[in-house]
N, C-alpha and C. Protein backbone atom coordinates (compact mmCIF):
# COMPACT_ATOMS: atom_id res chain seq x y z
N UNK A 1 45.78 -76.92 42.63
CA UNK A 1 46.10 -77.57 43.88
C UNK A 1 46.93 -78.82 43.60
N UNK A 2 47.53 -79.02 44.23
CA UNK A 2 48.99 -80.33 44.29
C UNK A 2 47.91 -81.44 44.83
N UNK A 3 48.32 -82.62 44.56
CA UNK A 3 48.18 -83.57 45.07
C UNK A 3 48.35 -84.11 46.91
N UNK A 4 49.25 -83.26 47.10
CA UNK A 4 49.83 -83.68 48.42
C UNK A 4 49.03 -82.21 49.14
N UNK A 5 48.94 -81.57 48.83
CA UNK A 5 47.86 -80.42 49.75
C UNK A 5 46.39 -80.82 50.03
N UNK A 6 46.13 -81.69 48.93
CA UNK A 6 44.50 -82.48 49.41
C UNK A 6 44.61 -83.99 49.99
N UNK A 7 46.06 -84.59 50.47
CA UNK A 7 45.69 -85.79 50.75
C UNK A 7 46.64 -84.99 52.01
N UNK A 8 46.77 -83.76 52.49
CA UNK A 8 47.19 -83.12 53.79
C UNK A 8 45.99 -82.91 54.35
N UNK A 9 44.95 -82.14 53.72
CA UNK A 9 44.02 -81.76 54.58
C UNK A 9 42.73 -82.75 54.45
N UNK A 10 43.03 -84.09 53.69
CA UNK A 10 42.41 -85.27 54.14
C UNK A 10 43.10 -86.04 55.07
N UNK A 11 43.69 -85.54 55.53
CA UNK A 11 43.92 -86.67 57.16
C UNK A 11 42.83 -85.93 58.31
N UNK A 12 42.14 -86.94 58.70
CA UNK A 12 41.26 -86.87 59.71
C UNK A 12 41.74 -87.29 61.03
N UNK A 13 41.68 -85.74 62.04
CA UNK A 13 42.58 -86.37 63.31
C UNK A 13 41.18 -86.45 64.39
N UNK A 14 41.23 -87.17 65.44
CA UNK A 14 40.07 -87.38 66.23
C UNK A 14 40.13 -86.36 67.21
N UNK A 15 38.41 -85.78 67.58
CA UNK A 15 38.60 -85.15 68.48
C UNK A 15 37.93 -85.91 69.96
N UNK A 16 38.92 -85.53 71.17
CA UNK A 16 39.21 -86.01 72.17
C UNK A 16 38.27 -85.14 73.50
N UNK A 17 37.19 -85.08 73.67
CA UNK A 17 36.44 -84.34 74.20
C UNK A 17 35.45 -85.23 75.02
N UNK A 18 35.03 -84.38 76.31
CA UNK A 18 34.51 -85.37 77.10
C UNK A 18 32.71 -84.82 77.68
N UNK A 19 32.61 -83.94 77.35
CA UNK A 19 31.65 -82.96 77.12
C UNK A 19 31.41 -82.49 75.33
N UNK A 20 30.16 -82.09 75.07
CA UNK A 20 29.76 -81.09 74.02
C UNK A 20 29.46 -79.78 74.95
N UNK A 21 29.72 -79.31 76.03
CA UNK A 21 29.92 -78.28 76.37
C UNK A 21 31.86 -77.78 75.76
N UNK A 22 32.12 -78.98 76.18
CA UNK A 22 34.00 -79.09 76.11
C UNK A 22 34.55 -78.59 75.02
N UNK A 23 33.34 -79.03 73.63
CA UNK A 23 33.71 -78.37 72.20
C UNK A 23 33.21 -77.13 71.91
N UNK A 24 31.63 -76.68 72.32
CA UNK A 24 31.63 -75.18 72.16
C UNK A 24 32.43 -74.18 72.76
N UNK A 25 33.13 -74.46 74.13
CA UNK A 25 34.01 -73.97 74.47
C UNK A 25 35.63 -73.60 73.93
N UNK A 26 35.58 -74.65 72.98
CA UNK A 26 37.27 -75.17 72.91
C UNK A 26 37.34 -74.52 71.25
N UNK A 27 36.21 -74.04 70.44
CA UNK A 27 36.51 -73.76 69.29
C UNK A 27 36.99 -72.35 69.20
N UNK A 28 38.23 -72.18 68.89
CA UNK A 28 39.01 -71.35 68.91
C UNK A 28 38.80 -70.10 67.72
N UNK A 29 39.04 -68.84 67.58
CA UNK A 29 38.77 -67.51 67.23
C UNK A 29 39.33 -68.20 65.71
N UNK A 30 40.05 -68.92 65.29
CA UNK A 30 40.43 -69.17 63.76
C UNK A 30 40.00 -69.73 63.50
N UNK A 31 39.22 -70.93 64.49
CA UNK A 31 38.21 -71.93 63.30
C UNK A 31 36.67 -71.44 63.05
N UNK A 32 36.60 -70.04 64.28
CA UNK A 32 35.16 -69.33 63.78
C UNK A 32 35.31 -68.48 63.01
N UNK A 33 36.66 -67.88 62.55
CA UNK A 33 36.83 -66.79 61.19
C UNK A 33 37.10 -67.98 60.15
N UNK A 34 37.76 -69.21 60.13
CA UNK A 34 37.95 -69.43 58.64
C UNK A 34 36.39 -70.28 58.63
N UNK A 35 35.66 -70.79 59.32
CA UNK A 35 34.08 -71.37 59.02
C UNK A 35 33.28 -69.76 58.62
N UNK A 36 33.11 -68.98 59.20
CA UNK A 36 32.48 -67.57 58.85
C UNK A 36 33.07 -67.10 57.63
N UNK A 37 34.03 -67.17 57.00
CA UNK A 37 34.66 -66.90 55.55
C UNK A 37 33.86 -67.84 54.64
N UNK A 38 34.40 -69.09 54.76
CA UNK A 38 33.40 -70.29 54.14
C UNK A 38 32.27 -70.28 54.10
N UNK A 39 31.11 -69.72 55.46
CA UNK A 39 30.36 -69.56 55.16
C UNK A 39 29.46 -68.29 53.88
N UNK A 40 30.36 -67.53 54.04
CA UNK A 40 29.90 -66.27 53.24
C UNK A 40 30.44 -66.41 51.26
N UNK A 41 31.71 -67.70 51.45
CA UNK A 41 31.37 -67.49 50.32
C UNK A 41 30.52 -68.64 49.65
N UNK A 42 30.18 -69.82 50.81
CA UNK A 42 29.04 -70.65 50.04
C UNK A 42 27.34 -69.88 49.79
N UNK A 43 27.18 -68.83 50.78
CA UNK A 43 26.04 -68.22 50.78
C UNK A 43 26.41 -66.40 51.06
N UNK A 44 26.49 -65.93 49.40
CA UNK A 44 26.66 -64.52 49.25
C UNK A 44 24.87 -64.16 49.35
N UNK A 45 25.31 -62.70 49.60
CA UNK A 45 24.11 -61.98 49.51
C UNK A 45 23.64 -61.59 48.38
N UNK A 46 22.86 -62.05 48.04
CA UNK A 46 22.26 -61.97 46.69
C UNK A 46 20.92 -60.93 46.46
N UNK A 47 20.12 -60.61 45.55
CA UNK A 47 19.02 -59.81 45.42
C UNK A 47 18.04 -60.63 45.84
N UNK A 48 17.77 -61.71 45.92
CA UNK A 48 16.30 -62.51 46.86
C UNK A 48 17.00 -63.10 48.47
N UNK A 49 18.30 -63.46 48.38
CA UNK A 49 18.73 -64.21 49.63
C UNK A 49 19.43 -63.41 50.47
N UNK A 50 19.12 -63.47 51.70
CA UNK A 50 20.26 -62.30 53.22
C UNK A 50 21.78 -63.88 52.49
N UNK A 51 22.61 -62.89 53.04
CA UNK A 51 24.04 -63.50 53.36
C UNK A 51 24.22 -64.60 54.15
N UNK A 52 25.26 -65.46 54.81
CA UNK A 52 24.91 -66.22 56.03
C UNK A 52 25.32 -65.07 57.20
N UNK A 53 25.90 -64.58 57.09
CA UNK A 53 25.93 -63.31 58.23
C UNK A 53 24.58 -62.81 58.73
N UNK A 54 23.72 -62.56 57.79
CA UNK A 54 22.96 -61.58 58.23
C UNK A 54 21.34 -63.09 58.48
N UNK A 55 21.76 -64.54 58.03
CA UNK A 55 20.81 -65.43 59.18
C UNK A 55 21.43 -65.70 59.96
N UNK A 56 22.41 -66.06 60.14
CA UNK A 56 23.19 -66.66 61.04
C UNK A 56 23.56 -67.55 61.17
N UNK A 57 24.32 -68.26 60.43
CA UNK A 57 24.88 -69.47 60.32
C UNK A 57 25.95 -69.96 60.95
N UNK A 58 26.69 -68.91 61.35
CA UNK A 58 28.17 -69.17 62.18
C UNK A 58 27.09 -69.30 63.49
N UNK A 59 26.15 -68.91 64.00
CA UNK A 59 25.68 -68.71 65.26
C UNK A 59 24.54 -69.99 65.29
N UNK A 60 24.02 -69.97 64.35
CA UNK A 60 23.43 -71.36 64.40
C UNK A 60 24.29 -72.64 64.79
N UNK A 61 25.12 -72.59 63.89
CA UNK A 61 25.76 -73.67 64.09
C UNK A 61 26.63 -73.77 65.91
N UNK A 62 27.58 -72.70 65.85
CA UNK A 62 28.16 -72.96 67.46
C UNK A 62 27.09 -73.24 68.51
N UNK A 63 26.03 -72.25 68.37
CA UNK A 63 24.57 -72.87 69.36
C UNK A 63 24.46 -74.08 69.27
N UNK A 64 23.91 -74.83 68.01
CA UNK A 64 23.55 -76.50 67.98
C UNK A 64 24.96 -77.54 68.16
N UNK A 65 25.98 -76.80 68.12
CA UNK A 65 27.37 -78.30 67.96
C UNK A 65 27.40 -78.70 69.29
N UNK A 66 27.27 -77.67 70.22
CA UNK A 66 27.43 -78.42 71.67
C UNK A 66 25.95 -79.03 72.59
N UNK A 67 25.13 -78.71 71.83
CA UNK A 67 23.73 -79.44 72.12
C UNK A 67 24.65 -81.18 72.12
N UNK A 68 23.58 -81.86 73.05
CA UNK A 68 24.02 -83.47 73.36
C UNK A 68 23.04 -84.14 71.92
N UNK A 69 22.22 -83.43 71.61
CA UNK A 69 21.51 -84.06 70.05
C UNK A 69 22.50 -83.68 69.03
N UNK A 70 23.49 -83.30 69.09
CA UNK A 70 23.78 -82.93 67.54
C UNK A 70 25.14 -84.11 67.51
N UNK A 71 24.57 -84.55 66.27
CA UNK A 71 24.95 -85.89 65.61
C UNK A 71 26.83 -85.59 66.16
N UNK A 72 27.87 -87.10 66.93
CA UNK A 72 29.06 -86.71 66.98
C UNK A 72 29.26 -86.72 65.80
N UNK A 73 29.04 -87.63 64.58
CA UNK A 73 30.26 -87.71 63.45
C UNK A 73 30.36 -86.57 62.68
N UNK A 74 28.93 -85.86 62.66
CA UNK A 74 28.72 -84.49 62.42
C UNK A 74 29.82 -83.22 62.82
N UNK A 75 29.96 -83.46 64.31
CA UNK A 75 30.56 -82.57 64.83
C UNK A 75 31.90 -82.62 64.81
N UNK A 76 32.38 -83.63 64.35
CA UNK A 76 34.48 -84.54 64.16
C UNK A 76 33.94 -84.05 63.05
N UNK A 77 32.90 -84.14 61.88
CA UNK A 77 33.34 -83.45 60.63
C UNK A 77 33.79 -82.44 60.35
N UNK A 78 32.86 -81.69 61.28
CA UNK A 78 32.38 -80.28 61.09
C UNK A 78 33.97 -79.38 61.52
N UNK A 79 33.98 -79.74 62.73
CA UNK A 79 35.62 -79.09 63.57
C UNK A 79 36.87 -79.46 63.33
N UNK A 80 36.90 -80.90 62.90
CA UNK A 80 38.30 -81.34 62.20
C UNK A 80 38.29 -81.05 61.01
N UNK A 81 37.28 -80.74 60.00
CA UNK A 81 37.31 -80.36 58.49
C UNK A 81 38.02 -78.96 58.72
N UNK A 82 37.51 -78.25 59.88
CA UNK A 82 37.73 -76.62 59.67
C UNK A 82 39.23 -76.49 59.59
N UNK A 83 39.83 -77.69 60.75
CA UNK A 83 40.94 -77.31 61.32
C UNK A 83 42.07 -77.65 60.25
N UNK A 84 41.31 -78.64 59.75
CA UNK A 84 42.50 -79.62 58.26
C UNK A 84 42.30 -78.14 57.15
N UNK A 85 41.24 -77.66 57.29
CA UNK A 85 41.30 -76.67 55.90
C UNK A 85 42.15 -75.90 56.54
N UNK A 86 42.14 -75.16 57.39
CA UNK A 86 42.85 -73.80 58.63
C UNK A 86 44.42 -74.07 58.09
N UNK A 87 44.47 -75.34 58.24
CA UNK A 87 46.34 -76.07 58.43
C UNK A 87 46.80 -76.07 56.90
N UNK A 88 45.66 -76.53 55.75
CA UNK A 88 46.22 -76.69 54.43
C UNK A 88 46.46 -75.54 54.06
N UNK A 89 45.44 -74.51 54.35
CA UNK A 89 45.24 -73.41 53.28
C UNK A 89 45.47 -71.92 54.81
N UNK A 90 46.44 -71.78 55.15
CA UNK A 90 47.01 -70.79 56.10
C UNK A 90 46.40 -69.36 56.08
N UNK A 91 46.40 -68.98 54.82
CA UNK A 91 46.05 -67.99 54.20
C UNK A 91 44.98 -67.60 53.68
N UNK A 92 43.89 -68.39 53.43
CA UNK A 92 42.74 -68.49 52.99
C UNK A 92 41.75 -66.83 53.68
N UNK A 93 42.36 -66.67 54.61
CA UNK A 93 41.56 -65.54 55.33
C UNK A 93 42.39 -64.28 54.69
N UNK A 94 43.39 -63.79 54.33
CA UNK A 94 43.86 -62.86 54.05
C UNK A 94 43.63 -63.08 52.43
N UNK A 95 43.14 -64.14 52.08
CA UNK A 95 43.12 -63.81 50.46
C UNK A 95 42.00 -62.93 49.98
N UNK A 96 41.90 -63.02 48.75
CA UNK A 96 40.49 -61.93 48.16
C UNK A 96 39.70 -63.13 47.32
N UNK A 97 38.33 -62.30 47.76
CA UNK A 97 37.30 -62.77 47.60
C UNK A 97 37.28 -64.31 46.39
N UNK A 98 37.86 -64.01 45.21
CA UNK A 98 37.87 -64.64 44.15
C UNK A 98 38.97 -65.71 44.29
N UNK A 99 40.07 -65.58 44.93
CA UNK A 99 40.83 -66.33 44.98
C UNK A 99 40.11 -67.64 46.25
N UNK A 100 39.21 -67.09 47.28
CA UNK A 100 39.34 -67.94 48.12
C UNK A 100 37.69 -68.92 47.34
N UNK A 101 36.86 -68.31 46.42
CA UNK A 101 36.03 -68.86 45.74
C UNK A 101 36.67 -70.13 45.07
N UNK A 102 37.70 -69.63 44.33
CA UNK A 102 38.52 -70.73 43.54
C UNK A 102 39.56 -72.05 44.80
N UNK A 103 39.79 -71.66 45.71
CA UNK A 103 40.52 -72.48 46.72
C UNK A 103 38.96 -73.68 46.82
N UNK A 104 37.71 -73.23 47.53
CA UNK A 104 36.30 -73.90 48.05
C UNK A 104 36.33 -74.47 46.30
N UNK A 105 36.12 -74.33 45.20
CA UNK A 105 35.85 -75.32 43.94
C UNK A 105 36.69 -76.00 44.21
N UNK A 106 37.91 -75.85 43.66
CA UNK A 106 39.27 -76.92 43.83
C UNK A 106 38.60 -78.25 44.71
N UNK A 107 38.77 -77.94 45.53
CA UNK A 107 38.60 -78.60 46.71
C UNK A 107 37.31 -79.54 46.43
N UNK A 108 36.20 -78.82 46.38
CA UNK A 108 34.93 -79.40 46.03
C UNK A 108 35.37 -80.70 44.68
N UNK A 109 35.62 -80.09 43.92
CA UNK A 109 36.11 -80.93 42.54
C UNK A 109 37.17 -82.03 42.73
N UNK A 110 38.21 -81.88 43.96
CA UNK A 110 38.76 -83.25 43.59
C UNK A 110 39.33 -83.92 45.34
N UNK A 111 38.09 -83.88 46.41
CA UNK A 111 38.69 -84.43 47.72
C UNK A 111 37.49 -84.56 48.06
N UNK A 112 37.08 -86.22 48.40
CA UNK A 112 36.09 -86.47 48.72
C UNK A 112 35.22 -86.02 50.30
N UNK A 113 36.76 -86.05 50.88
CA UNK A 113 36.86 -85.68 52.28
C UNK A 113 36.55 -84.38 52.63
N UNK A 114 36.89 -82.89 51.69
CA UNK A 114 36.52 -81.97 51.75
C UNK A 114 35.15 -81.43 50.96
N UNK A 115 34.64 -82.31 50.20
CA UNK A 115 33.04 -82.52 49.67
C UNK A 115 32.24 -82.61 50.85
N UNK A 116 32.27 -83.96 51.56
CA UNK A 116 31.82 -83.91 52.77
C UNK A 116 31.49 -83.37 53.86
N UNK A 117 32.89 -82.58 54.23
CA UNK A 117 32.93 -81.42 55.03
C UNK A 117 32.01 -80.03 54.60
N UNK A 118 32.27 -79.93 53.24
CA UNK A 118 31.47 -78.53 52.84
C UNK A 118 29.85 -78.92 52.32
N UNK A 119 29.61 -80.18 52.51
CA UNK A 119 28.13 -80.56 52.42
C UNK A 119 27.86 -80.38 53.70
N UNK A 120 28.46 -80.59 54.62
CA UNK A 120 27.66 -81.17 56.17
C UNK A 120 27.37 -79.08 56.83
N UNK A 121 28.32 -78.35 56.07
CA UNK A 121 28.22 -76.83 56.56
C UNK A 121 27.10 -76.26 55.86
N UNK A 122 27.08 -77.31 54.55
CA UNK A 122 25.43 -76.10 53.79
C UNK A 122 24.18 -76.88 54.01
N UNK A 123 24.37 -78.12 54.46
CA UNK A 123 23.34 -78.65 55.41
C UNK A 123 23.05 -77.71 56.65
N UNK A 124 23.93 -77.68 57.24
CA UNK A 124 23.54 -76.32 58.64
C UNK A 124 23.56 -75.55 58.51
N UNK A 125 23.81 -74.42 57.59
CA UNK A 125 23.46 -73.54 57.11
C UNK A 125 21.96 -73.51 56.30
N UNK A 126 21.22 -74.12 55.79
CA UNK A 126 20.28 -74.39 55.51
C UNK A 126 19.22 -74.84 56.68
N UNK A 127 20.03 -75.29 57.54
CA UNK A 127 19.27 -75.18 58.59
C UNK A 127 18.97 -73.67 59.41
N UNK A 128 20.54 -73.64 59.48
CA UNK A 128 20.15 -72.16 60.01
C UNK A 128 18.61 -71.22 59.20
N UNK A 129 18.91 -71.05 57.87
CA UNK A 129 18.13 -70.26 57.23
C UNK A 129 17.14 -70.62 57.49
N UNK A 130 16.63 -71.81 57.52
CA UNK A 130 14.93 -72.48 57.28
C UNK A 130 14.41 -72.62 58.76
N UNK A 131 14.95 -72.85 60.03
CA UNK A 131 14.59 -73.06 61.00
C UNK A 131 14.00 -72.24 61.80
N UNK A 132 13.21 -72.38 62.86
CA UNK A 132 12.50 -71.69 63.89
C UNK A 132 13.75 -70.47 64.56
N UNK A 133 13.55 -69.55 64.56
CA UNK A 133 14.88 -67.99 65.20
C UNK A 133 15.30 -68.66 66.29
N UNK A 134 14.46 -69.73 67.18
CA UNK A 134 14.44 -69.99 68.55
C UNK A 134 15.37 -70.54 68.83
N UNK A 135 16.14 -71.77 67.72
CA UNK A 135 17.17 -72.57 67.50
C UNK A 135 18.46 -71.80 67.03
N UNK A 136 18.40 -70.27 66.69
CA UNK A 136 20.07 -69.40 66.81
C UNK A 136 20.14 -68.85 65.40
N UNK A 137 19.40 -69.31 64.10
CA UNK A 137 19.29 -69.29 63.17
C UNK A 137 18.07 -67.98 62.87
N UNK A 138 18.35 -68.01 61.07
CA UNK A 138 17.14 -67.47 60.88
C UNK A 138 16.71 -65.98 61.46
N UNK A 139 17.63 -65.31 61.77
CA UNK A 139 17.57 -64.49 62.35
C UNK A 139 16.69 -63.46 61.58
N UNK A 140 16.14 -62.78 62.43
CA UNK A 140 14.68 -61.42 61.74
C UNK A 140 13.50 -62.31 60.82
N UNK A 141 13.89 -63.76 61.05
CA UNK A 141 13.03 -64.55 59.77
C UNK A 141 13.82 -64.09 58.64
N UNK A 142 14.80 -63.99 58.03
CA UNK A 142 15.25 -63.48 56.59
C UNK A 142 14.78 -64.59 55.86
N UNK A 143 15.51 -65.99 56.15
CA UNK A 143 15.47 -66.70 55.82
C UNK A 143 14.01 -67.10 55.03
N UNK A 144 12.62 -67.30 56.13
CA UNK A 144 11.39 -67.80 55.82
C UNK A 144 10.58 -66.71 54.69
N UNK A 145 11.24 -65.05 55.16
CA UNK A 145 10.83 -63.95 53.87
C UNK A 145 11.19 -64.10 52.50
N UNK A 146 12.85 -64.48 52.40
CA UNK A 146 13.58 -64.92 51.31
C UNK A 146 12.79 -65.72 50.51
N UNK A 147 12.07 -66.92 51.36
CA UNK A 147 11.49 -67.80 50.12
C UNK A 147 9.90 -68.08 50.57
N UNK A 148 8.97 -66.74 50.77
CA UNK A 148 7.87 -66.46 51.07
C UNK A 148 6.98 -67.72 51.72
N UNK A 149 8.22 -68.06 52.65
CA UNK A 149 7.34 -69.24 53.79
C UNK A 149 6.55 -68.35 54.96
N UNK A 150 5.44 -69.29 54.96
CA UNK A 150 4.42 -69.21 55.93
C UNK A 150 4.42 -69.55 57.14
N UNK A 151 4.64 -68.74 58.01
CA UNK A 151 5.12 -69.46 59.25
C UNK A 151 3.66 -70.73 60.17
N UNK A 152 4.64 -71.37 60.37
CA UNK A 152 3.35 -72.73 61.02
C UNK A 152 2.99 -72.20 62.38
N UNK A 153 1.39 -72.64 62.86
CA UNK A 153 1.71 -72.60 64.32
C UNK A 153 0.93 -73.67 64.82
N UNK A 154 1.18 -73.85 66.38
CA UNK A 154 2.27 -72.95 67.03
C UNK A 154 3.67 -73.37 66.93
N UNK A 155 4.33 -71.93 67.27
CA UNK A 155 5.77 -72.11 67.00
C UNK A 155 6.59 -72.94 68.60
N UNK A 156 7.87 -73.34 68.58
CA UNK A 156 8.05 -73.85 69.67
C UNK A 156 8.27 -72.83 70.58
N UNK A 157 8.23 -73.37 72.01
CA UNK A 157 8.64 -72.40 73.20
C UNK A 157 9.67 -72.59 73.47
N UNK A 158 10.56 -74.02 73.45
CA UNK A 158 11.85 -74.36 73.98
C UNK A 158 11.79 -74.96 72.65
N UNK A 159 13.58 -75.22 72.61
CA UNK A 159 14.04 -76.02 71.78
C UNK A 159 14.38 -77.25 72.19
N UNK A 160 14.98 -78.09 71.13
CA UNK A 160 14.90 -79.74 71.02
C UNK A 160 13.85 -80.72 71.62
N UNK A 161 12.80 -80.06 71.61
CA UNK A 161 11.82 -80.64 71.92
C UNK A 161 11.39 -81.21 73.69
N UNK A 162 12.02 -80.41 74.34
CA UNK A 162 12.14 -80.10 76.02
C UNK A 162 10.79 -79.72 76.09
N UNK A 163 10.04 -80.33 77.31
CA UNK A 163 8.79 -80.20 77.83
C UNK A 163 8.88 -78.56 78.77
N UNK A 164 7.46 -78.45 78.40
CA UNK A 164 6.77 -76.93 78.85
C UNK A 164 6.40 -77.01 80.44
């Protein structure tokens, strides 16, 4: 990677939104295929772990970004990281598997700005996996089977903590 391709997709542009309805709405079909790429290759399917496809991590996450609890700086990370990666790396979706593994290191290894970004996605993705199904995640429980958790009770009825 060049120098000038990681201090491209470290410019942070603001997003201008007046609602968190305004942003689950507004995230467009390329920033949910190149986050769903990213996601699958930070979390492959392995012999003990489901994929993020198969908890749901692309679905976790669009469920919780437009919740009024979910952190803004979180969410300018989360959607302007996608869009700065989308813009640097054009191609990233038509590449193969190995090549786009090696694009996510690069990156990891020398842009602080894109460290950040791909911490704050395996943070929610980890959420996805570990969390209650109720919250979009976690889907079939893979997640809580994967690492022979015990489910607590009782479980919630609503989410974010909304009265019964």
């Amino acid at each position: 990677m060049k120098r000038r391709v990681f201090i491209k997709f470290a410019s942070v542009s603001t997003l201008l939104f007046s609602s968190n309805i305004v942003i689950a709405k507004s995230i467009n079909k390329d920033t949910l295929a190149v986050l769903d790429e990213v996601y699958e290759i930070l979390f492959p399917k392995t012999n003990t772990m489901p994929s993020s496809k198969e908890f749901g991590a692309l679905e976790f996450l669009v469920k919780n970004i437009s919740h009024k609890s979910f952190d803004d700086y979180d969410k300018n990370l989360v959607l302007d990281g996608t869009k700065d990666f989308h813009s640097t790396f054009p191609n990233f979706l038509s590449l193969k598997n190995k090549e786009k593994k090696q694009i996510i290191e690069d990156i990891i290894n020398s842009n602080d700005y894109a460290q950040s970004w791909l911490s704050k996605l395996i943070y929610y993705a980890l959420e996805a996996l570990l969390s209650d199904p109720l919250y979009g995640g976690n889907k079939k429980q893979l997640g809580w089977k994967s690492v022979n958790h015990k489910i607590g009770y009782p479980r919630p009825k609503l989410t974010y903590g909304q009265k019964i």
